[in-house]
N, C-alpha and C. Protein backbone atom coordinates (compact mmCIF):
# COMPACT_ATOMS: atom_id res chain seq x y z
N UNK A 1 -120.63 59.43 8.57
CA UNK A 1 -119.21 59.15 8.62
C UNK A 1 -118.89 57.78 8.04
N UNK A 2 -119.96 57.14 7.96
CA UNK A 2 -119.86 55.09 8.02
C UNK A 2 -119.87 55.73 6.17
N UNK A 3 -120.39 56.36 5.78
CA UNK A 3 -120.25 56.24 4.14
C UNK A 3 -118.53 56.81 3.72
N UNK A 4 -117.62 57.68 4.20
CA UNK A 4 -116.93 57.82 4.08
C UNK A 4 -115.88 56.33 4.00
N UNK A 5 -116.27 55.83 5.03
CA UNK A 5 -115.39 54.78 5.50
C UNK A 5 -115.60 53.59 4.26
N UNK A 6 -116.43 53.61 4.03
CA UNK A 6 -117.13 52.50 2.93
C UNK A 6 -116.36 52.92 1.70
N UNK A 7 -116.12 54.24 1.08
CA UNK A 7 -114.95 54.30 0.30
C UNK A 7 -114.16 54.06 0.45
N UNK A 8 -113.23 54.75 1.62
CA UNK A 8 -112.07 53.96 2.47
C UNK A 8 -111.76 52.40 1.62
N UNK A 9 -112.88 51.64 2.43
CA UNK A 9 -112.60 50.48 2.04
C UNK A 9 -112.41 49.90 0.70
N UNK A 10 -113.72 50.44 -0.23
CA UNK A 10 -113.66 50.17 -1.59
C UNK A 10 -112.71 50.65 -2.04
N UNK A 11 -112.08 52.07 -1.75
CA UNK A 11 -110.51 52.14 -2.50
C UNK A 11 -109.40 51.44 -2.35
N UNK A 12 -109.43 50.87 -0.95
CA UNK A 12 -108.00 49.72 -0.20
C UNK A 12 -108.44 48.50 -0.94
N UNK A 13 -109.97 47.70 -0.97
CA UNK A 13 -109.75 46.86 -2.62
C UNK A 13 -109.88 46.83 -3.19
N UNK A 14 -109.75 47.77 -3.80
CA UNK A 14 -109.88 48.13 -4.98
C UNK A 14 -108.46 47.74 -5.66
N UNK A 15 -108.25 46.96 -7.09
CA UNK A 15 -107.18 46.68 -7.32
C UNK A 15 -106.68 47.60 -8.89
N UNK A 16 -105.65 47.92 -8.88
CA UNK A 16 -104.62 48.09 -8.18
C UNK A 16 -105.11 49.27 -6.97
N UNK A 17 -104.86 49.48 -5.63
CA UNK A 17 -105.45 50.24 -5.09
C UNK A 17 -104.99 51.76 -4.91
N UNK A 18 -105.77 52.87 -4.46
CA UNK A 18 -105.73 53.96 -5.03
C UNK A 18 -104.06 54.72 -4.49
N UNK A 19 -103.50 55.32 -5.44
CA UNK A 19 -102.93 56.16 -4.94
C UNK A 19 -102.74 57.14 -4.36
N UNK A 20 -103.94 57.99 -3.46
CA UNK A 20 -104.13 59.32 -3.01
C UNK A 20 -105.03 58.66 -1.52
N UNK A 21 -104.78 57.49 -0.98
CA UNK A 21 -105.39 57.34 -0.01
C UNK A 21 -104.45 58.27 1.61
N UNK A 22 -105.29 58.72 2.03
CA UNK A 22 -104.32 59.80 2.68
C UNK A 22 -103.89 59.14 4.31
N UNK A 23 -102.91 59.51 5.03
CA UNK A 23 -102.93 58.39 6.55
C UNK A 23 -103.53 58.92 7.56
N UNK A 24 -104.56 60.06 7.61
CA UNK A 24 -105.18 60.44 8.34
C UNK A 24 -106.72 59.89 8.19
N UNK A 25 -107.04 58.98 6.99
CA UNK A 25 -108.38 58.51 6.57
C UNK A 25 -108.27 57.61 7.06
N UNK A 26 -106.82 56.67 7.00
CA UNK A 26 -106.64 55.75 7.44
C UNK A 26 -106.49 55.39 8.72
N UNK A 27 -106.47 56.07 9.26
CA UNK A 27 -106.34 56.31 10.71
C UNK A 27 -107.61 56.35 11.24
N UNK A 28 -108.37 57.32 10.46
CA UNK A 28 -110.08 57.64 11.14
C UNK A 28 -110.70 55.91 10.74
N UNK A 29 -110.47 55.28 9.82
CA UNK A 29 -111.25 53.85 9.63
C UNK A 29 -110.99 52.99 10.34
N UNK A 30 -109.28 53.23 10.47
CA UNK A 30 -108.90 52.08 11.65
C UNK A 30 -109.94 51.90 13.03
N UNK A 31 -109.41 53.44 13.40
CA UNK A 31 -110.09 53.75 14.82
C UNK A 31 -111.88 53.64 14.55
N UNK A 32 -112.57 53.72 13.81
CA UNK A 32 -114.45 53.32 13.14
C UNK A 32 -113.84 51.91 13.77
N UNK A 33 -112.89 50.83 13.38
CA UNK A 33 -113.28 49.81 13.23
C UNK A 33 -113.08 49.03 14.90
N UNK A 34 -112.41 50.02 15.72
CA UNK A 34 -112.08 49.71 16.97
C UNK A 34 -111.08 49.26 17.14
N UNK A 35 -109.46 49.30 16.48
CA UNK A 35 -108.27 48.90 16.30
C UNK A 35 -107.62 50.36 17.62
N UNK A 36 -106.51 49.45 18.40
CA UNK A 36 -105.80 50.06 18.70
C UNK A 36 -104.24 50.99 17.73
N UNK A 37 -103.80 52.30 17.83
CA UNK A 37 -103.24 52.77 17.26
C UNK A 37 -101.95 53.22 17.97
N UNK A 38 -100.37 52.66 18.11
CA UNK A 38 -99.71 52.96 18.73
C UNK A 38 -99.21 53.48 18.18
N UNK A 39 -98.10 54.78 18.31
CA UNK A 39 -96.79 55.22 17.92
C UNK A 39 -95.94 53.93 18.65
N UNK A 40 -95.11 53.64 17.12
CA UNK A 40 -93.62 52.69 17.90
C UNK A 40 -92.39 53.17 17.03
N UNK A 41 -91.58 52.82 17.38
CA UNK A 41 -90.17 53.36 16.51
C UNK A 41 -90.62 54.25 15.42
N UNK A 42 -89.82 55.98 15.71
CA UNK A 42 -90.08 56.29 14.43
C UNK A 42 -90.91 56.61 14.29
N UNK A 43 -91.41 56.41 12.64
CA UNK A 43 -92.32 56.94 12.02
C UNK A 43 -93.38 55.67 11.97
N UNK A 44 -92.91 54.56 12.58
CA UNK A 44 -93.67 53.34 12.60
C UNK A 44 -95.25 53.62 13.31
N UNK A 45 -96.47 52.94 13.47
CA UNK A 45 -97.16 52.88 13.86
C UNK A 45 -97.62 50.97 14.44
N UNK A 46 -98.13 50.89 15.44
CA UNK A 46 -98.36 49.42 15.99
C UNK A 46 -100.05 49.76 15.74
N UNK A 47 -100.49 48.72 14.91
CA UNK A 47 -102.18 48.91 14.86
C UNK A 47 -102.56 47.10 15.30
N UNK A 48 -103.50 47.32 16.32
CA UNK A 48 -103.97 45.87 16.80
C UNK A 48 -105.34 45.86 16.24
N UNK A 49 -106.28 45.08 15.83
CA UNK A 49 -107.12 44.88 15.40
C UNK A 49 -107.30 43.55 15.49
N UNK A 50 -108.51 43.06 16.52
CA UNK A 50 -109.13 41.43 16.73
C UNK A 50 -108.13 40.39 16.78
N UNK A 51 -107.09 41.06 17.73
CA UNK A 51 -106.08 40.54 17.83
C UNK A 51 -104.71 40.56 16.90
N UNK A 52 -105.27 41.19 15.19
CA UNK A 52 -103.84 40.78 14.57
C UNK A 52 -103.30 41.89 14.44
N UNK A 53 -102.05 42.05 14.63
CA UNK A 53 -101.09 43.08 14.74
C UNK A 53 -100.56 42.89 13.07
N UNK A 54 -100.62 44.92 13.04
CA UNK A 54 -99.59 45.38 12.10
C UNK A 54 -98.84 46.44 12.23
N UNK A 55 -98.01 46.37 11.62
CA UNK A 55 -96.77 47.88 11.61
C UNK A 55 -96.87 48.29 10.31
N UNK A 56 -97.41 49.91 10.25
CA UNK A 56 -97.32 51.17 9.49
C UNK A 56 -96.54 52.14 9.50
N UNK A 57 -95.79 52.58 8.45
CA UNK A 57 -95.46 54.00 8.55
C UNK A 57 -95.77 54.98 8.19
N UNK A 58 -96.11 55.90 8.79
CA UNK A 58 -96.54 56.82 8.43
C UNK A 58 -95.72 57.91 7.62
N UNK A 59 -96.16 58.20 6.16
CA UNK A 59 -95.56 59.13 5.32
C UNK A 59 -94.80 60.05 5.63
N UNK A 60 -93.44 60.14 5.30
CA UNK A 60 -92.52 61.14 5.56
C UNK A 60 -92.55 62.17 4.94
N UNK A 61 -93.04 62.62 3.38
CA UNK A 61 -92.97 63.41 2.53
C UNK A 61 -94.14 63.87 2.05
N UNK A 62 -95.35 63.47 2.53
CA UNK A 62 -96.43 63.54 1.50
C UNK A 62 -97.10 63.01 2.95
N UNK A 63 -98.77 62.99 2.53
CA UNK A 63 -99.84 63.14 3.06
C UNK A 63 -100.44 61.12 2.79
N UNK A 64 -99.94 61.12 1.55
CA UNK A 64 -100.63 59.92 1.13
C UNK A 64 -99.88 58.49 1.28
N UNK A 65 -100.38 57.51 1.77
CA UNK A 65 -99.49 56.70 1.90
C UNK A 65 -98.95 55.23 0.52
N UNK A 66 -98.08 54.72 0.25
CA UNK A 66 -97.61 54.77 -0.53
C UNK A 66 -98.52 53.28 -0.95
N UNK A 67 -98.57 52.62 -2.52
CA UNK A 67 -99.45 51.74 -3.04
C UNK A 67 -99.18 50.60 -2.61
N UNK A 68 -97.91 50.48 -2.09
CA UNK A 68 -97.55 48.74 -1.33
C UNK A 68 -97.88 48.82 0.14
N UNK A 69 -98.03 49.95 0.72
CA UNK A 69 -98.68 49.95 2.13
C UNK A 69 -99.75 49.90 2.38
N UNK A 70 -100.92 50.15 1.15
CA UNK A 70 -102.31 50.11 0.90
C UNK A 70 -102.57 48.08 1.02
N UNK A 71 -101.45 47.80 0.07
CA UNK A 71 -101.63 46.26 -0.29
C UNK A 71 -101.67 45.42 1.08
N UNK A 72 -100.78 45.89 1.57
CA UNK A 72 -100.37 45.31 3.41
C UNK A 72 -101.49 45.43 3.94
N UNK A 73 -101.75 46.51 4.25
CA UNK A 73 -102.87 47.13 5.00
C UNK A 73 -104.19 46.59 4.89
N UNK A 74 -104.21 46.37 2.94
CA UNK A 74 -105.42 45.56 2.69
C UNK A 74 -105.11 44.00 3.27
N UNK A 75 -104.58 43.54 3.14
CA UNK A 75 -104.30 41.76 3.66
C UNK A 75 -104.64 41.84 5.04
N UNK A 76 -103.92 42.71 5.76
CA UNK A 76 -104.07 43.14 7.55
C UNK A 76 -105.57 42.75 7.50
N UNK A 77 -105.94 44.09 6.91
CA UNK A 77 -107.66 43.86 7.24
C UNK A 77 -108.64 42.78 7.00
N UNK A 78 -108.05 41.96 5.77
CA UNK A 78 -108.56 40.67 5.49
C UNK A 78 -108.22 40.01 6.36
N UNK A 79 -107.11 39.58 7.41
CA UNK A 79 -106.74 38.88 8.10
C UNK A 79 -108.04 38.89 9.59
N UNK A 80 -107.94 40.36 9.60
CA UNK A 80 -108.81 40.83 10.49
C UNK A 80 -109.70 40.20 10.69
N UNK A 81 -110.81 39.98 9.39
CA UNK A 81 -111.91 39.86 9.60
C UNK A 81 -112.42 40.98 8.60
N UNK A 82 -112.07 42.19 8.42
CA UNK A 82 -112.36 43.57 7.69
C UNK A 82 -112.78 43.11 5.82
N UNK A 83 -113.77 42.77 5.72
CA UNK A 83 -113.57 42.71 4.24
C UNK A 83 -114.72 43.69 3.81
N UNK A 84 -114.90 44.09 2.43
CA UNK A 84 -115.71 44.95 1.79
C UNK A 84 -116.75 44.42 2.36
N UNK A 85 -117.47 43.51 1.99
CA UNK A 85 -118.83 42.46 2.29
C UNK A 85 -119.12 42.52 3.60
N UNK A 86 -117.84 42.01 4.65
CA UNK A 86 -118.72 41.73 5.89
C UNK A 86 -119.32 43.40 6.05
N UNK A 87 -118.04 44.30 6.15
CA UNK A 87 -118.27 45.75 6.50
C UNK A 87 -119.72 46.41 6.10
N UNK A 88 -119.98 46.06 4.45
CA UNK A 88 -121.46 46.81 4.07
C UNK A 88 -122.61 46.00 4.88
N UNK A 89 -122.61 44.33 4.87
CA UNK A 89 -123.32 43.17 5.45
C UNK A 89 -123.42 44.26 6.97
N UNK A 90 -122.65 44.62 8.14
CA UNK A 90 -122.65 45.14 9.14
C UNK A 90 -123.08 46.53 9.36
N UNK A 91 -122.68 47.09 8.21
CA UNK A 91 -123.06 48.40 8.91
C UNK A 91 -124.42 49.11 7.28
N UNK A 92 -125.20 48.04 6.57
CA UNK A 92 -126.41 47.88 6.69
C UNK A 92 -125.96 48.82 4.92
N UNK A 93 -124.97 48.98 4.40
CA UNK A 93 -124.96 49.95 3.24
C UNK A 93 -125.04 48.60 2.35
């Protein structure tokens, strides 16, 4: 499953990053990485991760979520702690 996720990641930095990343992958990596996942307003989502909070929405029309929410999402995770390096460095790929 940890190799799936490792794309995951390489596609979120991947720059410009991918357009077909779907919010159910994103969801399964979050939760790999031990982030809490709230429903809040809406279509919003509350994701906590090592303390730093972000707000997602989840796709209204489509499956995939859109290329400026990838960009967010990627910074989130940098903020985190989440980078390509530490992730392969940790989980030994």
């Amino acid at each position: 499953m940890s190799h799936k996720h490792l794309h995951l990641l390489q596609a979120i930095y991947h720059d410009p990053p991918s357009a077909n990343i779907h919010w159910r992958e994103v969801e399964s990596l979050l939760a790999h990485l031990g982030a809490t996942i709230e429903s809040a307003h809406g279509a919003r989502f509350r994701i906590v991760l090592n303390r730093f909070e972000f707000f997602m929405h989840h796709p209204h029309n489509n499956s995939t979520c859109p290329r400026q929410e990838i960009k967010q999402l990627r910074e989130f995770l940098a903020r985190a702690g989440v980078t390509l390096s530490a992730y392969e460095a940790s989980h030994g790929s």
